[in-house]
PDB file of N, CA and C in Angstrom:
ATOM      1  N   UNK A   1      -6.707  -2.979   1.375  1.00  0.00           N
ATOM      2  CA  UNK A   1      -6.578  -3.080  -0.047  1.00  0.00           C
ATOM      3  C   UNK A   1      -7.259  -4.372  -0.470  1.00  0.00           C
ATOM      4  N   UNK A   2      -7.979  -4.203  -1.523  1.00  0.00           N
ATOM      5  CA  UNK A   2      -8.466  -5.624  -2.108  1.00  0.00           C
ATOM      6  C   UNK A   2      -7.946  -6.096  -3.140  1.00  0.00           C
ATOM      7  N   UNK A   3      -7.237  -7.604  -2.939  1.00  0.00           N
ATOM      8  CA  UNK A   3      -6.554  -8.386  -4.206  1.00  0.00           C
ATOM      9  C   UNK A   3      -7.727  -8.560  -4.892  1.00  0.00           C
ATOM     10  N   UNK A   4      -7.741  -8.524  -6.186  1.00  0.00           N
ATOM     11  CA  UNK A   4      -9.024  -9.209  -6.913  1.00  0.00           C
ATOM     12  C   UNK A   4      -8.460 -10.275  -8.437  1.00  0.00           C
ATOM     13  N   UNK A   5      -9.312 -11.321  -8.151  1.00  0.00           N
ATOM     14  CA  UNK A   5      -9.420 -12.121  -9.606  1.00  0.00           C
ATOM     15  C   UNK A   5     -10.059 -12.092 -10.073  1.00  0.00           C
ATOM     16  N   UNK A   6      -9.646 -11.558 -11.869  1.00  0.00           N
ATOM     17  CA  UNK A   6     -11.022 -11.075 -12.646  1.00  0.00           C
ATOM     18  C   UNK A   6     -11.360 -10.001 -12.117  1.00  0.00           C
ATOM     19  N   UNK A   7     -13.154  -9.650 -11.742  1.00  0.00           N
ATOM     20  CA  UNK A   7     -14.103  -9.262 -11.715  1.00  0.00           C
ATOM     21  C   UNK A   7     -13.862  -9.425 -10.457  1.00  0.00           C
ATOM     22  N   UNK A   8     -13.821 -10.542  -9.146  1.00  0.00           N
ATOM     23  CA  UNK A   8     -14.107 -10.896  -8.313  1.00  0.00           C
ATOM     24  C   UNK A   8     -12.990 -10.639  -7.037  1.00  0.00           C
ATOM     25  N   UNK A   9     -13.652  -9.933  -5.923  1.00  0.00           N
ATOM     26  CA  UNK A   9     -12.399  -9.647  -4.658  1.00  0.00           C
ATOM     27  C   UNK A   9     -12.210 -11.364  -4.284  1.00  0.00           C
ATOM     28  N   UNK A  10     -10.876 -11.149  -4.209  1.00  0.00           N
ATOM     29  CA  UNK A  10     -10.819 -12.095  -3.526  1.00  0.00           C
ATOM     30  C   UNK A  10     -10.156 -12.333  -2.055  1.00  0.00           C
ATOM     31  N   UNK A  11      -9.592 -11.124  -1.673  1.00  0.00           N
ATOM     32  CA  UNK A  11      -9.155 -11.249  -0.110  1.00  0.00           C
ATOM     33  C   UNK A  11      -9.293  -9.750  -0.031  1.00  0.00           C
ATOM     34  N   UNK A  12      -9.257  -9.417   1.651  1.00  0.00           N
ATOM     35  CA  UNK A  12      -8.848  -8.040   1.695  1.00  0.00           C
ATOM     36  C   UNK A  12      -7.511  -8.453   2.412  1.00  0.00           C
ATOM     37  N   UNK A  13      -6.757  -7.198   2.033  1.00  0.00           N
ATOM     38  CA  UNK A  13      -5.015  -7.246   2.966  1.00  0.00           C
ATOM     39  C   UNK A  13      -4.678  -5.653   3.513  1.00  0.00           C
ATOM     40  N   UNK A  14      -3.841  -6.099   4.480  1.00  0.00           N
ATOM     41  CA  UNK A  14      -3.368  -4.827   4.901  1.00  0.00           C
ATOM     42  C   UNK A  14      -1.834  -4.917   4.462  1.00  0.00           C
ATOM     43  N   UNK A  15      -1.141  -4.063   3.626  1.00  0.00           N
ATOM     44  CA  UNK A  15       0.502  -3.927   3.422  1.00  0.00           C
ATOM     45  C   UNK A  15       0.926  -3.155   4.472  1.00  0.00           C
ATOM     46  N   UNK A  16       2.146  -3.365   4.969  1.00  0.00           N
ATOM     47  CA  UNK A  16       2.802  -2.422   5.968  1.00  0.00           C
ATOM     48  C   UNK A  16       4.178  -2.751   5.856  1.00  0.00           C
ATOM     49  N   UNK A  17       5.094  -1.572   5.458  1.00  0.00           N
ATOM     50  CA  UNK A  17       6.311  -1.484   5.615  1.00  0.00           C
ATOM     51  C   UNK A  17       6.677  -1.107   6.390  1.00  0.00           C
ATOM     52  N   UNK A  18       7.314  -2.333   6.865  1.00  0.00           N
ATOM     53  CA  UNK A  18       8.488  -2.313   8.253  1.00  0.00           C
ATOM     54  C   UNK A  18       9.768  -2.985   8.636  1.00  0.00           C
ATOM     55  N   UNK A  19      10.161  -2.779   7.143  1.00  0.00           N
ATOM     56  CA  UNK A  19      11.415  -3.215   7.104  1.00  0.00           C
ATOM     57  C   UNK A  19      12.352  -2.761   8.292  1.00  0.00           C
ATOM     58  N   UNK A  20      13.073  -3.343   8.910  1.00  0.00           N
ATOM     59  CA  UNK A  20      14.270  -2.832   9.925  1.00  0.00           C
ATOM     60  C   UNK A  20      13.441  -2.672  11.084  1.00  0.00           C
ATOM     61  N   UNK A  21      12.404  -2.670  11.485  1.00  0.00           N
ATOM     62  CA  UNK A  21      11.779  -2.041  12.280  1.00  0.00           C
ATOM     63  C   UNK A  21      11.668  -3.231  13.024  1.00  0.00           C
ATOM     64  N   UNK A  22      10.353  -4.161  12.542  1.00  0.00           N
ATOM     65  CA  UNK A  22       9.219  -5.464  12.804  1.00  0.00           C
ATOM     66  C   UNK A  22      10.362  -6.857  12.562  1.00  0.00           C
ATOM     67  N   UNK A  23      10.014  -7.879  13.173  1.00  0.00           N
ATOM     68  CA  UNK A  23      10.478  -9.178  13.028  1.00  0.00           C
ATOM     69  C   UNK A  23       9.211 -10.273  12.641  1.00  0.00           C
ATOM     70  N   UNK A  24       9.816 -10.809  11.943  1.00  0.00           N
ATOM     71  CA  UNK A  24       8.766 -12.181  11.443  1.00  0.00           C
ATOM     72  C   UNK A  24       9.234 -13.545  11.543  1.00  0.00           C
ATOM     73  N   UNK A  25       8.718 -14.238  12.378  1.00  0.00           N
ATOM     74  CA  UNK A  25       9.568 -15.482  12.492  1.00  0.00           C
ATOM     75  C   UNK A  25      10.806 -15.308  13.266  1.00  0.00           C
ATOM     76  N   UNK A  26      10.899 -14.348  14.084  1.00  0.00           N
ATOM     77  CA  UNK A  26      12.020 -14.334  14.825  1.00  0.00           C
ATOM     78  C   UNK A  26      12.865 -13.532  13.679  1.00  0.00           C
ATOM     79  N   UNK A  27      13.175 -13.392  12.252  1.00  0.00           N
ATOM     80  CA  UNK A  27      14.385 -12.318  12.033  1.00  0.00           C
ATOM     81  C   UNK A  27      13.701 -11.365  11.591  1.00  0.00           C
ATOM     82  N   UNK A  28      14.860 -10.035  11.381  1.00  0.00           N
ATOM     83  CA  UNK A  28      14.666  -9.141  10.978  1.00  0.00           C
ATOM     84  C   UNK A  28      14.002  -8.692   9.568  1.00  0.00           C
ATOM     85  N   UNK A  29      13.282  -7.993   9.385  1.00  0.00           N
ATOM     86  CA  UNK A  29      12.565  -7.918   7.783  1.00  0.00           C
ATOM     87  C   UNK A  29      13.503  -6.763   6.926  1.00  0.00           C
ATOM     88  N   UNK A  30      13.720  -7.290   5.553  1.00  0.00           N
ATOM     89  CA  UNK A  30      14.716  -6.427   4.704  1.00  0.00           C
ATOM     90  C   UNK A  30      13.979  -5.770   4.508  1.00  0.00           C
ATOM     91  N   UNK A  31      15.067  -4.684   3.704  1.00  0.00           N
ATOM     92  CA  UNK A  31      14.146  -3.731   2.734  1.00  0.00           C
ATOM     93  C   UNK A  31      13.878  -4.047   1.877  1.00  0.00           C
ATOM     94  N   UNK A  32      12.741  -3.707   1.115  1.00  0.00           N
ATOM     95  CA  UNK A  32      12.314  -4.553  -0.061  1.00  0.00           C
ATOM     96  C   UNK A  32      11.063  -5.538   0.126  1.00  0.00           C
ATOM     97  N   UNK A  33      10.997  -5.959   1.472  1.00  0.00           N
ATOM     98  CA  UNK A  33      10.450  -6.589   1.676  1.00  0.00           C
ATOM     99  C   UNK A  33       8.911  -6.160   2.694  1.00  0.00           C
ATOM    100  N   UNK A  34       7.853  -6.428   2.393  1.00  0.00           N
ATOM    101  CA  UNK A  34       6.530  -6.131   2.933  1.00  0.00           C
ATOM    102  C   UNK A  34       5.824  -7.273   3.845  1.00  0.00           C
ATOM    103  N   UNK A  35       5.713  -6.703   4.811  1.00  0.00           N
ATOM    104  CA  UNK A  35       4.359  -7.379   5.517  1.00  0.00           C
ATOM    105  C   UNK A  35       3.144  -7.206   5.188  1.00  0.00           C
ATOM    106  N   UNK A  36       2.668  -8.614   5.181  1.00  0.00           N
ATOM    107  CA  UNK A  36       1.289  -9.098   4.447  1.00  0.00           C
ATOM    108  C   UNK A  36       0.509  -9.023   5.565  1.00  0.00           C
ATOM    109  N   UNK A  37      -0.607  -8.371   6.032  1.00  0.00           N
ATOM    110  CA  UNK A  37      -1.865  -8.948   6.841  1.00  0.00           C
ATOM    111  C   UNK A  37      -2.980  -8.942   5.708  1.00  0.00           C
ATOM    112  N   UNK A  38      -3.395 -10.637   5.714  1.00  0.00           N
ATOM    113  CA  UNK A  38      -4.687 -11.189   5.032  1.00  0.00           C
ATOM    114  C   UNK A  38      -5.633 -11.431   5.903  1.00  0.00           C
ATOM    115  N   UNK A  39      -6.243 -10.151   6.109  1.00  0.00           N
ATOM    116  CA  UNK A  39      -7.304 -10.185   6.493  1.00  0.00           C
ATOM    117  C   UNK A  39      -8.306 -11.328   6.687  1.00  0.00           C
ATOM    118  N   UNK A  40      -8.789 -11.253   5.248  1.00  0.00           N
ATOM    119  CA  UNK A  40     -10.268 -11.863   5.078  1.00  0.00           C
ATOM    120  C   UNK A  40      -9.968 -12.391   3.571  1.00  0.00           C
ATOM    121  N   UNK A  41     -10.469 -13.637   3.414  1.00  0.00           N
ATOM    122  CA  UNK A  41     -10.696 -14.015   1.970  1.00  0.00           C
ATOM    123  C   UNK A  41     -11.879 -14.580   1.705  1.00  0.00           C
ATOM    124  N   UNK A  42     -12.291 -14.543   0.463  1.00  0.00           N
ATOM    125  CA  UNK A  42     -13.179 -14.439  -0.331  1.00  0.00           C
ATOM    126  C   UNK A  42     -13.393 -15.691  -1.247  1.00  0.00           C
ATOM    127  N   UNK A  43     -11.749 -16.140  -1.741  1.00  0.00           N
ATOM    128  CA  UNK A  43     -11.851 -16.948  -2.447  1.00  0.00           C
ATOM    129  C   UNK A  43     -11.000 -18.091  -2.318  1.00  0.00           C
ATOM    130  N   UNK A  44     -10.909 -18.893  -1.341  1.00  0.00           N
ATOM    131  CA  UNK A  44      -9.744 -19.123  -0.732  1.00  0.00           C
ATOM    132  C   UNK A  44      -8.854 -20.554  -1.487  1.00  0.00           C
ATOM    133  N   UNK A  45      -9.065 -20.592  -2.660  1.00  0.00           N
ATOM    134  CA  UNK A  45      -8.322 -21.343  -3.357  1.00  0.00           C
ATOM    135  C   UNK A  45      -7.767 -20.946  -4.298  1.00  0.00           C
ATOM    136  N   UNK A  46      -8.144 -19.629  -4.452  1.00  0.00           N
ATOM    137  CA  UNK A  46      -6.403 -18.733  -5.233  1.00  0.00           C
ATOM    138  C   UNK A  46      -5.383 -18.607  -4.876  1.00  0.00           C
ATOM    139  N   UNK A  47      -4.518 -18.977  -5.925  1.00  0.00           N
ATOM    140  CA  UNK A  47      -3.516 -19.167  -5.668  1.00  0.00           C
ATOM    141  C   UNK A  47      -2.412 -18.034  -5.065  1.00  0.00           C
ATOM    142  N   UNK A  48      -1.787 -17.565  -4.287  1.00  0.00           N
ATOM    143  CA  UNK A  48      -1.216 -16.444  -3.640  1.00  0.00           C
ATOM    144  C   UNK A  48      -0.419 -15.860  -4.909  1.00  0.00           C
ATOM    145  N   UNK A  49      -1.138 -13.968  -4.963  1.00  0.00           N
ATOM    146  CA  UNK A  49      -0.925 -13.159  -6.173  1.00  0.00           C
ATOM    147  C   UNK A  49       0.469 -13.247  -6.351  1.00  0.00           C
ATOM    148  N   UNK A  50       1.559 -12.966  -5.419  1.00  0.00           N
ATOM    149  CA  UNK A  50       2.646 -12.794  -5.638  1.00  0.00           C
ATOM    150  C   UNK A  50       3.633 -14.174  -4.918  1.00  0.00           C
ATOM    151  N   UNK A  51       4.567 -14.608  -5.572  1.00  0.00           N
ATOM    152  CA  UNK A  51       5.407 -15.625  -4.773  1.00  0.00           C
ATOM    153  C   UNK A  51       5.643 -15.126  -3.243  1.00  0.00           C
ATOM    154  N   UNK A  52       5.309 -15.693  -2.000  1.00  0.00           N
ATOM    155  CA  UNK A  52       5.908 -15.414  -1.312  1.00  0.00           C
ATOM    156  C   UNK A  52       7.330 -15.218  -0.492  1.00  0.00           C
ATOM    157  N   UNK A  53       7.898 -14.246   0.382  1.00  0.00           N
ATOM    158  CA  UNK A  53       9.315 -14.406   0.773  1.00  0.00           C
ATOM    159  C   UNK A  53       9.843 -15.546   0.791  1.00  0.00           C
ATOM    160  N   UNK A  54      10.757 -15.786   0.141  1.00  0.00           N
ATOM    161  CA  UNK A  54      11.909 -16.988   0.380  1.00  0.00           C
ATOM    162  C   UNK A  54      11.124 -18.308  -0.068  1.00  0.00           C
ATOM    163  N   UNK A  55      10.114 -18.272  -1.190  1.00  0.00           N
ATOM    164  CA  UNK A  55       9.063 -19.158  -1.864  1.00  0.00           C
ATOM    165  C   UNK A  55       8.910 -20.213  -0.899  1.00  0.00           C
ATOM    166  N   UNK A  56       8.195 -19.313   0.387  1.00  0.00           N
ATOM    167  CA  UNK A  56       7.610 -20.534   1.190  1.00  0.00           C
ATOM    168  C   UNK A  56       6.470 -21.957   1.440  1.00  0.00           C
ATOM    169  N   UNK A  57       6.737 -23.373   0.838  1.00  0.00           N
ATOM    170  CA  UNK A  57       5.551 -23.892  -0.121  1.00  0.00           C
ATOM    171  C   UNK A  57       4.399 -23.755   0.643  1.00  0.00           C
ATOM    172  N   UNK A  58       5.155 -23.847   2.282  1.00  0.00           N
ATOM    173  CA  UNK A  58       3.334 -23.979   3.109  1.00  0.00           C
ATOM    174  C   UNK A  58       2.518 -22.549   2.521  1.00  0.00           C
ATOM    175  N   UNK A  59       2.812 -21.977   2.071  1.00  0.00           N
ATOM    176  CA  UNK A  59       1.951 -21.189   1.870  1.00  0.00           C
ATOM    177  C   UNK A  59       1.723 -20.742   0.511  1.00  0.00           C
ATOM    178  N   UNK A  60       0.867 -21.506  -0.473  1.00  0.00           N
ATOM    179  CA  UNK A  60       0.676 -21.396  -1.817  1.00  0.00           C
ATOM    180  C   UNK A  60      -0.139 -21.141  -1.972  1.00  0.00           C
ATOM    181  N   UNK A  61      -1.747 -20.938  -1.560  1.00  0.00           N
ATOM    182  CA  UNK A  61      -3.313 -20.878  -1.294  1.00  0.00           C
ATOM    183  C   UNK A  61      -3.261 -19.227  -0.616  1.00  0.00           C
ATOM    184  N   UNK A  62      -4.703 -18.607  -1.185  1.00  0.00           N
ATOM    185  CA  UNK A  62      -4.782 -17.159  -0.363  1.00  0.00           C
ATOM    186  C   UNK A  62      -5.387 -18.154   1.362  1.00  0.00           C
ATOM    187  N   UNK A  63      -5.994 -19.140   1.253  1.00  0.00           N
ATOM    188  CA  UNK A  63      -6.582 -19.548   2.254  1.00  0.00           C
ATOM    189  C   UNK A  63      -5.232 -20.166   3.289  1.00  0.00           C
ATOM    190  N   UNK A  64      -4.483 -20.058   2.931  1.00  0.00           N
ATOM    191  CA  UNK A  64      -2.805 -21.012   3.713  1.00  0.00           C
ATOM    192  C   UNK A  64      -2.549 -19.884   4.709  1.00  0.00           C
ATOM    193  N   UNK A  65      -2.984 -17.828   4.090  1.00  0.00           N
ATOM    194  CA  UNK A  65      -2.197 -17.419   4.863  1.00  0.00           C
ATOM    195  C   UNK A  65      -3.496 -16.480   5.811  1.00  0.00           C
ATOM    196  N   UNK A  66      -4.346 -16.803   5.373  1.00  0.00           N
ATOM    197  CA  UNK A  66      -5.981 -16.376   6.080  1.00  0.00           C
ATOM    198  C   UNK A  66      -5.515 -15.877   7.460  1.00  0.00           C
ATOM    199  N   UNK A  67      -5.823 -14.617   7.806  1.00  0.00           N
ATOM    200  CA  UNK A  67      -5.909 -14.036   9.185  1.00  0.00           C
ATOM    201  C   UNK A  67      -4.342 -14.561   9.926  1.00  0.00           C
ATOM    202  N   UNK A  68      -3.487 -14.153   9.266  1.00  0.00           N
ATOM    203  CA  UNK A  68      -1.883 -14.126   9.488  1.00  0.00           C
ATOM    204  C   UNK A  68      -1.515 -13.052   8.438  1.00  0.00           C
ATOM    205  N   UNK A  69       0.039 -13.323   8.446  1.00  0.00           N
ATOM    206  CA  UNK A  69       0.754 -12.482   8.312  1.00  0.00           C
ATOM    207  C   UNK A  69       1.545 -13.288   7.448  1.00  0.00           C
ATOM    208  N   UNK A  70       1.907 -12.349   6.277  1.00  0.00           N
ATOM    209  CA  UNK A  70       3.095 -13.175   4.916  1.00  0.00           C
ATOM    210  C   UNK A  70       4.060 -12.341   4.639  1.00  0.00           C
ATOM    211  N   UNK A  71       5.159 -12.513   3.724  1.00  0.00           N
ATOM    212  CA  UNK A  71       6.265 -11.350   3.397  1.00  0.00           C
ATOM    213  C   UNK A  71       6.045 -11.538   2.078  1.00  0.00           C
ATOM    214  N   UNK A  72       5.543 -10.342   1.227  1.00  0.00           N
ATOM    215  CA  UNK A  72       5.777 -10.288   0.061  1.00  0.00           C
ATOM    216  C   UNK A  72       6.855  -9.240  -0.636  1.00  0.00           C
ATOM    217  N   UNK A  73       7.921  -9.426  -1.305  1.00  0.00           N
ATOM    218  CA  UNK A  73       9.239  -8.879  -2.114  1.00  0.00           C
ATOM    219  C   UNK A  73       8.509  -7.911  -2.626  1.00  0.00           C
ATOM    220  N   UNK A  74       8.855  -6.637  -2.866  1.00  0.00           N
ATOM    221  CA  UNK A  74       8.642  -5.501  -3.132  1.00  0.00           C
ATOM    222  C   UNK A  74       8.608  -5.666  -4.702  1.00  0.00           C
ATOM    223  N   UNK A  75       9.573  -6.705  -5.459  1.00  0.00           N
ATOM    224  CA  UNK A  75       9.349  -6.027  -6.593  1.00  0.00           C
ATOM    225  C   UNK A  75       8.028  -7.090  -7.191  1.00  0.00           C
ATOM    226  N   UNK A  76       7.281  -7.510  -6.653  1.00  0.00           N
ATOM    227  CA  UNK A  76       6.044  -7.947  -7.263  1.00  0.00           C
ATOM    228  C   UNK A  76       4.874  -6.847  -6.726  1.00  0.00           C
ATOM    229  N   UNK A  77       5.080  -5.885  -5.947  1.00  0.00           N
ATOM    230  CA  UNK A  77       4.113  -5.189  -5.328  1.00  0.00           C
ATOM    231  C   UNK A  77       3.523  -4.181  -6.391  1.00  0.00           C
ATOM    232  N   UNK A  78       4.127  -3.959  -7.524  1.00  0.00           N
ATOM    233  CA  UNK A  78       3.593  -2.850  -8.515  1.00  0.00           C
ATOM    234  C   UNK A  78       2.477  -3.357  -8.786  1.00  0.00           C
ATOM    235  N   UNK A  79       2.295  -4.973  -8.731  1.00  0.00           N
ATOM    236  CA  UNK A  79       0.820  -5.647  -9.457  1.00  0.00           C
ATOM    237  C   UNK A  79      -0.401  -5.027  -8.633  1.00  0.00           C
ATOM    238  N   UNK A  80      -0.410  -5.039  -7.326  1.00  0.00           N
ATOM    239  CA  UNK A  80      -1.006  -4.563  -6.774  1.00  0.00           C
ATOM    240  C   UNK A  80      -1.698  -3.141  -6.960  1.00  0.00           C
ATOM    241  N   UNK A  81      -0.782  -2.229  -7.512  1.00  0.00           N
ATOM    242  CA  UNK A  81      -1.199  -1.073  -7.685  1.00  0.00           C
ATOM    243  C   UNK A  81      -2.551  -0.750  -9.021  1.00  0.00           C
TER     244      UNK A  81
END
């Protein structure tokens, strides 16, 4: 999927729900809650589209979570669509 600002892509990501399933950081992932793979970015001083899980500060930049993995809360995921 491509986040875009404006006109302009600015990362590609992969979403994957795996709530109950997958662990991040050692705990379990809720429901509600999404795994982020950020691929690739584009623009890497945008600011991350949606707050991340549990408003983690290290990671405020699309470039903070570059080729890792983030938790984004389900109810910001409609933006995406």
């Amino acid at each position: 999927m491509w986040l875009m600002k404006g006109h302009n892509i600015a990362a590609s990501v992969v979403v994957v729900d795996v709530a109950g399933i997958d662990l991040f950081h050692g705990a379990n992932i809720q429901d509600g809650v999404y795994k982020v793979e950020v691929r690739e970015v584009m623009l890497p001083n945008t600011p991350l589209f949606f707050p991340n899980h549990n408003d983690e500060h290290a990671q405020l930049l699309l470039n903070h979570v570059k080729v890792q993995f983030t938790l984004w809360e389900g109810v910001h995921m409609w933006k995406a669509y």
